[in-house]
Protein backbone atom coordinates (compact mmCIF):
# COMPACT_ATOMS: atom_id res chain seq x y z
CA UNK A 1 110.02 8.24 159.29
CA UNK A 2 111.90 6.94 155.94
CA UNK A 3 113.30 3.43 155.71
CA UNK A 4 116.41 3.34 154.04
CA UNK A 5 117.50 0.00 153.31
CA UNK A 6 121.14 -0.11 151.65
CA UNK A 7 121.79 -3.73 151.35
CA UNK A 8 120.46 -7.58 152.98
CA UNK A 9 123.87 -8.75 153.28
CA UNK A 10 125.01 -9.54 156.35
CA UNK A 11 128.58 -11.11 158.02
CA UNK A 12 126.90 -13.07 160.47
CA UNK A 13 125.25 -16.21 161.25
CA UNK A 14 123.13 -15.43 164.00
CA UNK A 15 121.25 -18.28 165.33
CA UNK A 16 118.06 -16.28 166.60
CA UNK A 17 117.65 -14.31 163.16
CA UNK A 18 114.52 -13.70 162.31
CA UNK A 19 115.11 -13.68 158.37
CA UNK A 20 115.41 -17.89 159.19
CA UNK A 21 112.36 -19.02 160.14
CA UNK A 22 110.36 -17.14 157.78
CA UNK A 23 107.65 -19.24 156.17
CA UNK A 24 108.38 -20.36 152.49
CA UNK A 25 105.71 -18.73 150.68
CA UNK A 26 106.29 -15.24 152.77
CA UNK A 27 105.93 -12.21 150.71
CA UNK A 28 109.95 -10.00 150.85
CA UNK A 29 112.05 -8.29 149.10
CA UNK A 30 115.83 -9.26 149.29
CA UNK A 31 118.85 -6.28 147.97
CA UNK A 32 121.01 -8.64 146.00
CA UNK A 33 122.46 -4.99 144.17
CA UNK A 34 121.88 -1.42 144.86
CA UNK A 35 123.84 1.17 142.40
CA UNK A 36 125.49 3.25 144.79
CA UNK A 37 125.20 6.21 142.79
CA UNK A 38 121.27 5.73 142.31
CA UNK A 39 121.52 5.34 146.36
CA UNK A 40 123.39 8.74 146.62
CA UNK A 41 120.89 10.56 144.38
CA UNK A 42 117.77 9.35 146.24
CA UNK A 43 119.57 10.69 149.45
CA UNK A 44 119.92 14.20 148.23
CA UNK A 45 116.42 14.62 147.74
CA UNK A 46 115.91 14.12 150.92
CA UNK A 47 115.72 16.52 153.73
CA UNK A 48 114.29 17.47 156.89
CA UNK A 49 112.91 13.97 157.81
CA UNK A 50 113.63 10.90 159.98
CA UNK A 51 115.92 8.17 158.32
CA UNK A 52 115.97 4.60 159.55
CA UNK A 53 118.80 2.34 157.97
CA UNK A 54 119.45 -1.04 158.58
CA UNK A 55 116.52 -1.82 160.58
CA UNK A 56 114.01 -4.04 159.08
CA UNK A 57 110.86 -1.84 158.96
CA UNK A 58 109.55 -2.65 155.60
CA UNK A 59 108.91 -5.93 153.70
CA UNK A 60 112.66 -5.54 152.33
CA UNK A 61 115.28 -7.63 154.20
CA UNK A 62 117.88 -5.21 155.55
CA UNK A 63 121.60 -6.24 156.30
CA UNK A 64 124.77 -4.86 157.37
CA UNK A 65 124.77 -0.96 156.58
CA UNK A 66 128.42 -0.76 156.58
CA UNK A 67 128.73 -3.30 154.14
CA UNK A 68 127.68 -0.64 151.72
CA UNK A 69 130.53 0.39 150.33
CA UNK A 70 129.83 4.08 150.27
CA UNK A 71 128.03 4.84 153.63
CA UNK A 72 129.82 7.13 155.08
CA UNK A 73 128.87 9.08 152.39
CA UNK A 74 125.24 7.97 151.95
CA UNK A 75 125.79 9.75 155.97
CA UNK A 76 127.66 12.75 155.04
CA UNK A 77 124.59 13.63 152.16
CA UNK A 78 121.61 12.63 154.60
CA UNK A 79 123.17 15.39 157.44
CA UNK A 80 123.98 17.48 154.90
CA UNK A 81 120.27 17.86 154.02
CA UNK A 82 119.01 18.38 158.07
CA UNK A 83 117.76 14.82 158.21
CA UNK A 84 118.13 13.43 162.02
CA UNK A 85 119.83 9.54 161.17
CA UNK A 86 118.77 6.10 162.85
CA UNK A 87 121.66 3.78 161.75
CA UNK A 88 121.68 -0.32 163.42
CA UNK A 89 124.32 -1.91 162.88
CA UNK A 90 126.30 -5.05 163.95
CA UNK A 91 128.87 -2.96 165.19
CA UNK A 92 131.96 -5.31 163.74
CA UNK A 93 133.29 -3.00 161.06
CA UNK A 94 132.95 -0.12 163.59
CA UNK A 95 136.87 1.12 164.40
CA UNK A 96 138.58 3.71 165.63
CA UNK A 97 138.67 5.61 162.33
CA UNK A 98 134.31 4.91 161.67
CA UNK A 99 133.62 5.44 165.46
CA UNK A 100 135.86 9.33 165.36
CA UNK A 101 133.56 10.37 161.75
CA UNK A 102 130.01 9.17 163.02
CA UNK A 103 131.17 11.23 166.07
CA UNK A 104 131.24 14.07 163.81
CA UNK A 105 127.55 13.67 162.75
CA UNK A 106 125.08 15.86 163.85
CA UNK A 107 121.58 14.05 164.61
CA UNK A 108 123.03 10.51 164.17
CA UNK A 109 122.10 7.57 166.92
CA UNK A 110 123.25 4.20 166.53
CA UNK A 111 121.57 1.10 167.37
CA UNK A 112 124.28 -1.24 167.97
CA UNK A 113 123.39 -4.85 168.18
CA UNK A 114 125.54 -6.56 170.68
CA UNK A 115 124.29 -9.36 171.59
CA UNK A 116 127.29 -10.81 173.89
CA UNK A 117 130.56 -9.60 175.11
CA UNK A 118 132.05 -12.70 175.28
CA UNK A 119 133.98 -13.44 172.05
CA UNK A 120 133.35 -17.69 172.28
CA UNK A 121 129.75 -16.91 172.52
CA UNK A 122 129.81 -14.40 170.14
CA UNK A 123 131.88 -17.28 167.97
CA UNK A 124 129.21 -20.11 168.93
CA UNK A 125 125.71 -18.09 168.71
CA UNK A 126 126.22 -15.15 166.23
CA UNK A 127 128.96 -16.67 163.95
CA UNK A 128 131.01 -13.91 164.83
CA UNK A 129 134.43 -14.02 163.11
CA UNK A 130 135.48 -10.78 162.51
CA UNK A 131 135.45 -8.75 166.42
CA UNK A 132 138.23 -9.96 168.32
CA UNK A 133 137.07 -7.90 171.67
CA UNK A 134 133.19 -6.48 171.28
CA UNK A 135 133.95 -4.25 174.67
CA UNK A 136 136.96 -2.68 172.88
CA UNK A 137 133.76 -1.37 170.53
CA UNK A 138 131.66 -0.05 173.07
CA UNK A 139 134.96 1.56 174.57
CA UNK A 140 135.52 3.84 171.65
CA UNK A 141 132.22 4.57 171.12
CA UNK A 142 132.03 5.86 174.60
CA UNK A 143 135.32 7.75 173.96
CA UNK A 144 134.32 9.80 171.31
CA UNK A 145 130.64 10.31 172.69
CA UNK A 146 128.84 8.94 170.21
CA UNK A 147 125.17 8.42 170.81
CA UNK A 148 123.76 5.22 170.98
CA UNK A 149 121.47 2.39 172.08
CA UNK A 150 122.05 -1.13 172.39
CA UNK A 151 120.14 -4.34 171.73
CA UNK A 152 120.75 -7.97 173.11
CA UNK A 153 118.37 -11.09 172.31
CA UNK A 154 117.57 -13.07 175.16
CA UNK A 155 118.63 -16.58 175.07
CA UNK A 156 118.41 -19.17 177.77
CA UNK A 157 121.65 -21.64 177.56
CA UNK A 158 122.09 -24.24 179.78
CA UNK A 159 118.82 -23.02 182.02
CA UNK A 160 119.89 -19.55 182.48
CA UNK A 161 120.68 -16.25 181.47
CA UNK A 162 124.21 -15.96 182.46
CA UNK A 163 125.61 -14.12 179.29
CA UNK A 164 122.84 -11.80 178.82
CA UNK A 165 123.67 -10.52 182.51
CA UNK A 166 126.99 -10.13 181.93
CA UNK A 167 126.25 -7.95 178.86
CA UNK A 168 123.49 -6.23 180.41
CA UNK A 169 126.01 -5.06 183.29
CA UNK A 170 128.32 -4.30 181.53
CA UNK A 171 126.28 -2.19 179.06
CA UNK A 172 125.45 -0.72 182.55
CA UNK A 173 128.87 0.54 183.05
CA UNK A 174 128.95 2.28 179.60
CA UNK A 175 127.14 5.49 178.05
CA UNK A 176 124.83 3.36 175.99
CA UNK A 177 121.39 5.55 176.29
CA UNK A 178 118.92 2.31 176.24
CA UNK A 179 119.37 -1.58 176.29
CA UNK A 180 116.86 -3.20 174.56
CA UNK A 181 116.26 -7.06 175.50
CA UNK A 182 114.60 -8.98 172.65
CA UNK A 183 112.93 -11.81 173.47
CA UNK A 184 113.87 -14.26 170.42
CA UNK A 185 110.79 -14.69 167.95
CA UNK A 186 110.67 -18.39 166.68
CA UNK A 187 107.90 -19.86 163.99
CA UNK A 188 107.11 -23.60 163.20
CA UNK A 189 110.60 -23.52 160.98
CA UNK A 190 113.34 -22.51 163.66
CA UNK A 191 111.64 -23.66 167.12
CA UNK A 192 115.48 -23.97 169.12
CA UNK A 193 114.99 -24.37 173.28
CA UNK A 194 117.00 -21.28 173.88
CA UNK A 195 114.93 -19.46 172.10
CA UNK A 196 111.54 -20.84 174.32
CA UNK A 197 111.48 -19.51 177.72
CA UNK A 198 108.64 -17.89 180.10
CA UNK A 199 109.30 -13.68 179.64
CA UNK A 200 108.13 -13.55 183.77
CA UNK A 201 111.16 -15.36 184.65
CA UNK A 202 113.45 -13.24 182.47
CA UNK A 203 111.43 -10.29 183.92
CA UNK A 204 112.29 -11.49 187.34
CA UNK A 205 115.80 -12.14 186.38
CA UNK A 206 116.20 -8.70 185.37
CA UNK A 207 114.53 -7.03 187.86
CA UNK A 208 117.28 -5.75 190.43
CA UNK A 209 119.48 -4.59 187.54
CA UNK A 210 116.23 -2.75 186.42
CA UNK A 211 115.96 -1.07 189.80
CA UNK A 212 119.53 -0.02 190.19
CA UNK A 213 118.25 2.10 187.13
CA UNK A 214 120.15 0.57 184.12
CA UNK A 215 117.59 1.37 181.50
CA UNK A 216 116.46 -1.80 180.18
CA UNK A 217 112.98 -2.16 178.13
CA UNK A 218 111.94 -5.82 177.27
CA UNK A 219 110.81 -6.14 173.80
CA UNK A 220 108.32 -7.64 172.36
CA UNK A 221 104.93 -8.13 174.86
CA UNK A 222 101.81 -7.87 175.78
CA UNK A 223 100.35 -4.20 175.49
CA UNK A 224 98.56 -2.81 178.67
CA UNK A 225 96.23 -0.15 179.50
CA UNK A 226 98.17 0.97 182.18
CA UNK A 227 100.92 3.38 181.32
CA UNK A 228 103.81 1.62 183.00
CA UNK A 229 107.11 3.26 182.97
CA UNK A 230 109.76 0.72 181.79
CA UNK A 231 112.59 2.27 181.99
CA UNK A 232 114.32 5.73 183.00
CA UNK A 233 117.52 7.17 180.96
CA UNK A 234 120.39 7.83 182.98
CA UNK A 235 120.80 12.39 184.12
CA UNK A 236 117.01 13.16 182.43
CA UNK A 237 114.72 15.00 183.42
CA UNK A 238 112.53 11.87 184.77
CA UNK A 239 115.93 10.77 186.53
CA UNK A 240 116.08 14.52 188.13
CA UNK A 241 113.06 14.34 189.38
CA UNK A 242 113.40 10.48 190.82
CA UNK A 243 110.97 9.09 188.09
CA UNK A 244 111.45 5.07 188.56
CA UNK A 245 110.82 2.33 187.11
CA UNK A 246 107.54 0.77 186.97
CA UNK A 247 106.26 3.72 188.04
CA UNK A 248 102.34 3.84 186.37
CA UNK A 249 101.42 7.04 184.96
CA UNK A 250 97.85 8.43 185.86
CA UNK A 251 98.00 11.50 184.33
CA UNK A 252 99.87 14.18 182.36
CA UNK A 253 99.03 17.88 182.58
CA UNK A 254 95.76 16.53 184.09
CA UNK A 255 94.74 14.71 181.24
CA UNK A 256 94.34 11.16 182.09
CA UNK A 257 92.37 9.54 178.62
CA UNK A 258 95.72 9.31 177.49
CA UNK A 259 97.73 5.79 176.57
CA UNK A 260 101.40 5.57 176.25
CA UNK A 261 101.38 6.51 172.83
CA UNK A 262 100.11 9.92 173.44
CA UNK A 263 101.95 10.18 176.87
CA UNK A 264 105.34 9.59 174.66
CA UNK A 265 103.75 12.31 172.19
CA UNK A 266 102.98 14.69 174.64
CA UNK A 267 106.49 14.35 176.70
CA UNK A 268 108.64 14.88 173.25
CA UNK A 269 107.04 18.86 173.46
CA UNK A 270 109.30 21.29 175.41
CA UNK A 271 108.12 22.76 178.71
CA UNK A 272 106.47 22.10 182.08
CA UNK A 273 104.17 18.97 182.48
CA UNK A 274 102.18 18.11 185.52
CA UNK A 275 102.71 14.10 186.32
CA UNK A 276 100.81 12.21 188.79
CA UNK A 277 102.14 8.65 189.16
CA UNK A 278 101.88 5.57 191.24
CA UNK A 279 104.15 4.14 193.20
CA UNK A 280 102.89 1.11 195.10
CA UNK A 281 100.65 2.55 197.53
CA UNK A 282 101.69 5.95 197.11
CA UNK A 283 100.27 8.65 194.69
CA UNK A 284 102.77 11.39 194.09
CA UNK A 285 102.67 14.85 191.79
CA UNK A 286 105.77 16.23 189.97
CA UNK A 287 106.36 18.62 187.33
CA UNK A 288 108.96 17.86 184.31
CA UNK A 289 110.33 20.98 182.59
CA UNK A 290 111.23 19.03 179.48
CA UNK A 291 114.27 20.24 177.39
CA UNK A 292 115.76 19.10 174.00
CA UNK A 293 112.76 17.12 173.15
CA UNK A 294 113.48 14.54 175.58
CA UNK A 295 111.94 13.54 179.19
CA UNK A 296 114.00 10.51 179.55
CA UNK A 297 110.83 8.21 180.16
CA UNK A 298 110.54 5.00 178.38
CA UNK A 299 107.31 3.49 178.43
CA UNK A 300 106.24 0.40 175.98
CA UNK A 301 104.11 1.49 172.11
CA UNK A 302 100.25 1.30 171.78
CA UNK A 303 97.60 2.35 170.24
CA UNK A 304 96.63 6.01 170.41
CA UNK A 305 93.67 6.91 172.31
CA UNK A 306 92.71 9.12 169.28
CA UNK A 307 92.37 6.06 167.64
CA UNK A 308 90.90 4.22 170.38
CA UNK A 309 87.95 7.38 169.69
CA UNK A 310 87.89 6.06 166.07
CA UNK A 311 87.10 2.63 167.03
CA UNK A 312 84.27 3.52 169.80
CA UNK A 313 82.94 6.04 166.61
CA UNK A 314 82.56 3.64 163.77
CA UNK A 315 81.85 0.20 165.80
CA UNK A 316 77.93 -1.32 166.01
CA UNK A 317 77.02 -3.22 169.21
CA UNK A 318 77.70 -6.75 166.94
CA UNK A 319 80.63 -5.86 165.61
CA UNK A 320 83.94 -7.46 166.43
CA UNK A 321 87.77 -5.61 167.06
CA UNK A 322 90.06 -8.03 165.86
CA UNK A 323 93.57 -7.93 167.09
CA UNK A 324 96.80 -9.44 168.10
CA UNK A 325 97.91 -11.83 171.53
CA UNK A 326 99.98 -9.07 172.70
CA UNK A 327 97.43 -6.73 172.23
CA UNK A 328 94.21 -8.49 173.60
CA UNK A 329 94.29 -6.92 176.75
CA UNK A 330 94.83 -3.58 176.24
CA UNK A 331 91.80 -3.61 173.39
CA UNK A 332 89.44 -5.28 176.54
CA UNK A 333 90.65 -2.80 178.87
CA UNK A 334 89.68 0.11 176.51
CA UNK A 335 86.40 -1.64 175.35
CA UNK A 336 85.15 -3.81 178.41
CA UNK A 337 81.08 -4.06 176.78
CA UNK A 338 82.65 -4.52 173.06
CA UNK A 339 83.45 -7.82 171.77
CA UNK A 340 87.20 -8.16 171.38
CA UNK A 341 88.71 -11.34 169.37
CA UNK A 342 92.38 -12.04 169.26
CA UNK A 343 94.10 -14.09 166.89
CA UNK A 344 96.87 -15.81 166.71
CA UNK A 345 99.65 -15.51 164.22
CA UNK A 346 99.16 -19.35 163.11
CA UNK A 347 100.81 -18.84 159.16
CA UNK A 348 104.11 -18.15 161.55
CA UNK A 349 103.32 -20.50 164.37
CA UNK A 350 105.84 -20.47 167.07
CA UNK A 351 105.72 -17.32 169.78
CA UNK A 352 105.02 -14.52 167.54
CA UNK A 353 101.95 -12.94 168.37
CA UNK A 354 102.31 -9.23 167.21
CA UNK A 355 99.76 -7.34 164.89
CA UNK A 356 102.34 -6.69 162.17
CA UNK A 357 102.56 -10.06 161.61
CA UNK A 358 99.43 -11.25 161.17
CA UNK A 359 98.25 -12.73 158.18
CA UNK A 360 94.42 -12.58 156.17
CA UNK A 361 94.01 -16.50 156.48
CA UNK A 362 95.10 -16.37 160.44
CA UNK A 363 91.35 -13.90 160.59
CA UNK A 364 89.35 -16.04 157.82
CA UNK A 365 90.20 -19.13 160.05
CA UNK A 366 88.89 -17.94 163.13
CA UNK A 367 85.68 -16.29 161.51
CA UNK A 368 82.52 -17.87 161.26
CA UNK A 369 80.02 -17.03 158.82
CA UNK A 370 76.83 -14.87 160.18
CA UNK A 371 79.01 -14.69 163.16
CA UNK A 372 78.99 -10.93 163.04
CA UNK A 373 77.97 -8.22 160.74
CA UNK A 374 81.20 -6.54 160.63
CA UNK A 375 85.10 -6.59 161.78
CA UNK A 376 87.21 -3.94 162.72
CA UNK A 377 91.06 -4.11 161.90
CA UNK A 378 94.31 -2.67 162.43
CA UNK A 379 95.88 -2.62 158.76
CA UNK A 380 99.75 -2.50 160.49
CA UNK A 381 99.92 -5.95 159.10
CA UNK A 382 98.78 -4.58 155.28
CA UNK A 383 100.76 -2.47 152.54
CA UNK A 384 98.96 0.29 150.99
CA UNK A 385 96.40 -1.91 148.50
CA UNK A 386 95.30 -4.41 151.37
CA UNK A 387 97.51 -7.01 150.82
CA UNK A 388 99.03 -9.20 153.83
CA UNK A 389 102.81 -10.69 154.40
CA UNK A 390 101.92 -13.74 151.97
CA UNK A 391 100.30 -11.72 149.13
CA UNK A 392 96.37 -12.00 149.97
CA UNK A 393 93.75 -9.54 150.13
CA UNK A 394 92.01 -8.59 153.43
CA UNK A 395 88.88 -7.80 151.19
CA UNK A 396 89.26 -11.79 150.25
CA UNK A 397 86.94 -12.62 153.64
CA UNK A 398 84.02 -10.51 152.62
CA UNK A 399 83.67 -12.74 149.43
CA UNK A 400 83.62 -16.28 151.78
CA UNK A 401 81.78 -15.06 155.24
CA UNK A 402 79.77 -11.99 153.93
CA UNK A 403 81.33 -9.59 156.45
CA UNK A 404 82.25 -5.93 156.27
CA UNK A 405 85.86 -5.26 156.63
CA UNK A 406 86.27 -1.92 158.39
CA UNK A 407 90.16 -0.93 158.69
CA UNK A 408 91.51 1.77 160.79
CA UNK A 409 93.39 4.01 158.15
């Protein structure tokens, strides 16, 4: 996968933005100019791969794609050159004249980032003043068949979660492929009480329009070691063969030392597969004959059990796995007689509590010296050279607490 940012701009004012409550001293890049012909020419020498634009993968803040002036080009070049295209966008600049090209692109999904349907929301939360009628959007995009997911962020106004069911229902009605929920990250800067809610009671909100088999995955949360099925995509194979949600994978092809990650892997490869799920009570056996690369099941990210192997291989009976909130509990699950510390994301503060944004003083803090001999780390939260979000050096610990650093490359 290639990150492609084009441009941080953006025409909004969303009030849940992430970019916001970043800490003062954090560590990104901002585009304030791209040459569009230096943008073209990286393009071309790409081929064959996976390109991601407009989602913020990297430590460069990405904006509105279609804000670059010559995208549709940038487009043209990338499927010229077999690349398959990720593209999210706003969707406001998105008309009938956009919508009937992209519809033209081979290998080309859009994440569209709705939000709302209601334009005074839209107006009030997302600073919205350029859609006049968000649905009319969708419409065409259904229209001309052009593939895509969707994406709304969660917010609780006035004690409930009355707009994000009305989007979520309608997004039912439409051809969108996926509808992501985010739950809004906040840090010590941008606490809001929309943004602060308990995800069970958003879980239980959701969960009738989940079984009526609208494909809705909650994003982000806790990891398990259970391989849960979170959502099913409308005429797959898993919806065939009555696959449903929260359905908990046991096996596949009767392997069952398998976690999501390789169950995702190992459902992308064409052909039969032997499942055995449960269902409540019930253990049943089917067989997917997977086609196109796709089996329609949506199940939440982890670790891979081949690096699950790696940690049991290189850890000593002292030595401590350090990782994430949302990730304690799978990591005890998979190593019930290891010791297992999680830490929390404090240089963010707030609710976010995922691995990639942890930070080399959140683990010196929590680390006391002789405490162990060694740590064991996923680097998810490190560039290339060691270095964290706010510019310090993982290797920085060994020097105060006399500890070997061991990190899961």
């Amino acid at each position: 996968m290639i990150a492609f940012p084009v441009t941080s701009a953006c025409p909004l004012s969303c009030v849940f933005c992430s970019h916001n409550g970043n800490p003062f001293d954090l560590k990104v890049e901002e585009i304030n100019s791209y040459d569009s012909d230096q943008i073209l020419k990286k393009a071309s020498l790409i081929k064959n791969r996976e390109i991601v634009i407009g989602e913020s993968a990297t430590r460069v803040i990405e904006g509105e794609p279609f804000l670059f002036k010559d995208i549709m080009r940038l487009i043209d070049i990338l499927a010229e050159n077999n690349n398959s295209i990720s593209i999210t966008t706003s969707g406001v600049f998105l008309d009938e004249k956009i919508i009937k090209r992209l519809s033209e692109i081979p290998k080309l999904e859009m994440n569209i980032s709705v939000n709302s349907i209601d334009p005074e929301f839209r107006k009030k939360y997302l600073g919205d003043r350029i859609s006049k009628d968000f649905r009319n959007i969708l419409h065409l995009l259904d229209l001309f068949d052009v593939s895509y997911t969707s994406s709304v962020v969660a917010l609780k106004i006035n004690n409930g979660f009355d707009d994000l069911i009305k989007t979520i229902e309608f997004l039912g009605k439409s051809k969108s492929i996926l509808n992501r929920i985010f739950i809004p990250g906040f840090t010590n800067i941008n606490r809001n009480p929309i943004f602060d809610f308990d995800i069970t009671i958003l879980e239980k909100t959701l969960r009738k329009i989940r079984e009526e088999k609208v494909p809705i995955i909650i994003e982000p949360g806790p990891i398990e070691k259970d391989i849960k099925v979170q959502a099913i995509l409308k005429s797959s194979v898993a919806d065939e063969n009555d696959i449903k949600f929260d359905d908990v994978i046991l096996s596949l092809n009767d392997k069952s030392d398998l976690t999501s990650k390789d169950v995702h892997e190992l459902l992308k490869v064409n052909g039969r597969h032997k499942i055995k799920i449960k269902r409540g009570k019930s253990i049943i056996k089917k067989e997917l004959n997977i086609k196109n690369n796709r089996s329609g099941i949506i199940l939440k990210d982890s670790p891979s059990m081949e690096l699950m192997k790696k940690i049991s291989s290189i850890t000593k009976e002292d030595d401590i796995i350090i990782c994430s909130r949302f990730s304690e509990d799978f990591f005890k699950g998979m190593f019930p007689f290891k010791k297992v510390l999680s830490v929390s994301c404090d240089r963010f503060g707030g609710n976010i509590s995922c691995n990639g944004l942890l930070s080399v003083g959140d683990i010196n803090s929590i680390l006391r010296k002789g405490q162990c001999e060694s740590i064991v780390i996923d680097p998810s939260f490190l560039n290339n050279d060691g270095i964290d979000l706010f510019g310090q050096d993982i290797y920085s610990i060994t020097y105060e607490k006399d500890i070997n650093i061991k990190l899961l490359y």
